[in-house]
Protein backbone atom coordinates (compact mmCIF):
# COMPACT_ATOMS: atom_id res chain seq x y z
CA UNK A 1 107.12 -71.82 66.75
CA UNK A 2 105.48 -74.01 63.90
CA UNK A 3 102.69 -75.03 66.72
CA UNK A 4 102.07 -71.65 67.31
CA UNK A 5 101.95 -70.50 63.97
CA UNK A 6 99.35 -73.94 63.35
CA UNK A 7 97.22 -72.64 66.66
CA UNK A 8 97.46 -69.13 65.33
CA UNK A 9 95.51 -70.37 61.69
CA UNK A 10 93.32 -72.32 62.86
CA UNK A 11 92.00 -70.20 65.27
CA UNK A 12 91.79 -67.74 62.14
CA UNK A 13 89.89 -70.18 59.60
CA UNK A 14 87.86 -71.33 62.96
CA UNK A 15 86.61 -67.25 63.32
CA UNK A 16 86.15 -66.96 59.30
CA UNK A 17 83.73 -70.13 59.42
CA UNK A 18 81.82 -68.88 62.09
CA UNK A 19 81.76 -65.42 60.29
CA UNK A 20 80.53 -67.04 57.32
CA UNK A 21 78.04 -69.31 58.72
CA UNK A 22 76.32 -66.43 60.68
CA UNK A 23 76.43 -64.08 58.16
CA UNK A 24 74.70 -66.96 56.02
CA UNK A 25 71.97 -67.55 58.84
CA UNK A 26 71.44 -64.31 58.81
CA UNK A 27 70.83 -63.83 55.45
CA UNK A 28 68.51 -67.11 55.12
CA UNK A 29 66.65 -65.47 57.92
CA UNK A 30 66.20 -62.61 56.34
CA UNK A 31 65.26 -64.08 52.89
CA UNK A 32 62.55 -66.44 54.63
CA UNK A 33 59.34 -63.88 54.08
CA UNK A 34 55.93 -64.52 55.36
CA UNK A 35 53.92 -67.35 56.01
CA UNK A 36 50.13 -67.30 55.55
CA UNK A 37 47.78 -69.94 55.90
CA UNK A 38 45.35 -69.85 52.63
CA UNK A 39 42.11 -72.43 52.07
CA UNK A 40 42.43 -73.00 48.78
CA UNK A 41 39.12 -75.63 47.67
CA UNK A 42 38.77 -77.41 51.18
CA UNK A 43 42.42 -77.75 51.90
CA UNK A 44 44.82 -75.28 54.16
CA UNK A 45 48.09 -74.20 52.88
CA UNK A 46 50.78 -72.90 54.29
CA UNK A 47 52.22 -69.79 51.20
CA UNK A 48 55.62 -67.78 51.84
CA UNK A 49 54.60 -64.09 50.62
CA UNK A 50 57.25 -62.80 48.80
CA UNK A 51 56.85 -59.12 47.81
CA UNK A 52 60.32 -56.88 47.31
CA UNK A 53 62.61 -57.84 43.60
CA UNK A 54 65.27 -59.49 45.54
CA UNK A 55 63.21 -62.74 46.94
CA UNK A 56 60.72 -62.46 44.14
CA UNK A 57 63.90 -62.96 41.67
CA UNK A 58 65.32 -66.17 44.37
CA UNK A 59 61.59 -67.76 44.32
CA UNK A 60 61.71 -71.11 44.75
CA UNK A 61 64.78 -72.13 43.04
CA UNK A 62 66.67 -74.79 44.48
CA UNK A 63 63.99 -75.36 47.37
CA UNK A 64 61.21 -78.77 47.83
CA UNK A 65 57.91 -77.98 48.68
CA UNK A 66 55.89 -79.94 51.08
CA UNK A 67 52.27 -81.20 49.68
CA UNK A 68 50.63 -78.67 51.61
CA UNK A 69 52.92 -75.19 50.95
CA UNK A 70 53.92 -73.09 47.71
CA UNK A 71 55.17 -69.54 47.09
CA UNK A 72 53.08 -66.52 46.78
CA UNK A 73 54.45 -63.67 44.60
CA UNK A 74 53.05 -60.51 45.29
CA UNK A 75 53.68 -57.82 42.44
CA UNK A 76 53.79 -54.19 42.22
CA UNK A 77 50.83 -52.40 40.07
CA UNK A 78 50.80 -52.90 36.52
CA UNK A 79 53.13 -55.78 36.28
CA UNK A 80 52.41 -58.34 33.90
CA UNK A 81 54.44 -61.30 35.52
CA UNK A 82 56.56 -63.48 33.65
CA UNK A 83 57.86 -66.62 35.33
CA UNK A 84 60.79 -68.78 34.43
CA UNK A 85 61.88 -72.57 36.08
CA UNK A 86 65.23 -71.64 35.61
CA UNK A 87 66.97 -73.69 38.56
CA UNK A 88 64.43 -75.40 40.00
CA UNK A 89 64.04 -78.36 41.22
CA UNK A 90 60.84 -79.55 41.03
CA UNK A 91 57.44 -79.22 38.79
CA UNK A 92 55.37 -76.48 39.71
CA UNK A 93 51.54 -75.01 38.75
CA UNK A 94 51.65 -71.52 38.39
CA UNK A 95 48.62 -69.88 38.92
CA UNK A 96 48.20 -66.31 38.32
CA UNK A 97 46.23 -63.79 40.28
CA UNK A 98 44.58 -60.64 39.77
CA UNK A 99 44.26 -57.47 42.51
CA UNK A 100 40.61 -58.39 42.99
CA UNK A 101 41.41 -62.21 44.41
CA UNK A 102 40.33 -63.68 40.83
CA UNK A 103 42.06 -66.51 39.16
CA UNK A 104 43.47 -65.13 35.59
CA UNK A 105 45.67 -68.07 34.02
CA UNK A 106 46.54 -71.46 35.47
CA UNK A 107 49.78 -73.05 34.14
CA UNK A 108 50.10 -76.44 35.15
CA UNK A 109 52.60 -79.22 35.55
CA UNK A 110 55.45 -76.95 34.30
CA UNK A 111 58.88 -78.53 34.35
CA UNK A 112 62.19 -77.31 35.70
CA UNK A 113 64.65 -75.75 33.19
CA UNK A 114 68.14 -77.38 33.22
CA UNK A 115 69.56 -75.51 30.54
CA UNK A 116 68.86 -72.54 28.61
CA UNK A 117 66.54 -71.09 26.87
CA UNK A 118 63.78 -71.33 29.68
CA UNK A 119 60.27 -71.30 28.51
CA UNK A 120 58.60 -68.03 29.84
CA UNK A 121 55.35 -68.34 31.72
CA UNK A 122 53.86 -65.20 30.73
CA UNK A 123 50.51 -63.21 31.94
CA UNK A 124 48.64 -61.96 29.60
CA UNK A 125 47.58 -58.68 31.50
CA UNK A 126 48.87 -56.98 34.80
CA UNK A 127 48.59 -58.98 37.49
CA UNK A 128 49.08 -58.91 41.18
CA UNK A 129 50.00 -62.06 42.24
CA UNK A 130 51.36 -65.00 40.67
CA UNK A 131 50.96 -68.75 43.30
CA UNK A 132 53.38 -71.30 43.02
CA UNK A 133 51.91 -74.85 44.42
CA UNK A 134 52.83 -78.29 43.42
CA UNK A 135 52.66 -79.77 40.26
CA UNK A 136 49.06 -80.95 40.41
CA UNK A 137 47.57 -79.16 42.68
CA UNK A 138 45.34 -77.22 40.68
CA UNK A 139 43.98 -79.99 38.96
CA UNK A 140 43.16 -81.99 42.35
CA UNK A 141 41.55 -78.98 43.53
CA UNK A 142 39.78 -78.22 40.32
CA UNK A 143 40.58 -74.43 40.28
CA UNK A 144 40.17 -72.78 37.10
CA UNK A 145 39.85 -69.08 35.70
CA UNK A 146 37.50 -66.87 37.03
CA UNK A 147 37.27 -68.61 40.31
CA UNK A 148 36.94 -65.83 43.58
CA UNK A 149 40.19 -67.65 45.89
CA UNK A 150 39.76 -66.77 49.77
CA UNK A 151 42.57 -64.27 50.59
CA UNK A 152 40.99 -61.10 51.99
CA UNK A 153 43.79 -60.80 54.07
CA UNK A 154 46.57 -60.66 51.35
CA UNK A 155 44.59 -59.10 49.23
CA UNK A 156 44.43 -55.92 52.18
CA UNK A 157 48.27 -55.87 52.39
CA UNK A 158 49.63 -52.75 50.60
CA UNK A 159 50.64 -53.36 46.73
CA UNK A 160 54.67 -53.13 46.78
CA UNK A 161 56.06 -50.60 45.38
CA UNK A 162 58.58 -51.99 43.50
């Protein structure tokens, strides 16, 4: 009777795991976005769009990047984004977007926030998009404001709508 009972819970926690870890797969799937390819100076990288509140909010917190990849926010009209490193895990340069492809602010080398407060990274006008590369990138690349960056593509996408 105890053996039973035994086989009976295991086979219970063994159907709850498997619940949990698809229901987690699933939901990393789902959270993954889209990939694009950008040139950025003479070097390719590989950007995860991320364009509803919910993966926007996640970003890259708790994540590595590779030297070639970063995190493209993509922001409903008239937002004036405001980033935080709250939770990361590495440095990051943020460089900020507008709707016409044009770089607007550059923020580089900023550190991960342990604790609270969190420095804000704030825009100083709306804003469409807000790239997240490794800490610096920028500089190696010499991008600065005003530069035209090549993404005709992204820049075609509908603006989200929230």
């Amino acid at each position: 009777m105890i053996r039973a009972a035994w086989k009976r819970g295991f086979a219970a926690l063994l159907l709850a795991t498997m619940l949990v870890t698809t229901a987690f797969a699933q939901t990393s799937t789902m959270t993954e976005g889209e990939w694009w390819d950008i040139q950025l100076a003479q070097e390719t990288f590989r950007l995860q769009r991320v364009a509803d509140p919910d993966s926007r909010r996640q970003g890259l917190m708790g994540r590595e990047l590779a030297a070639d990849e970063g995190m493209l926010f993509d922001f409903p009209a008239g937002t004036v984004p405001a980033i935080w490193m709250r939770n990361m895990r590495i440095s990051l340069d943020l460089v900020y977007v507008d709707d016409d492809g044009h770089i607007a602010n550059i923020f580089s080398a900023v550190p991960p926030c342990h604790s609270m407060p969190c420095a804000i990274y704030r825009a100083d006008r709306a804003l469409r998009f807000v790239l997240e590369l490794p800490a610096g990138t920028a500089g190696r690349l010499r991008l600065m404001g005003g530069q035209k960056l090549q993404m005709d593509e992204l820049l075609a996408l509908p603006v989200p709508s929230e």
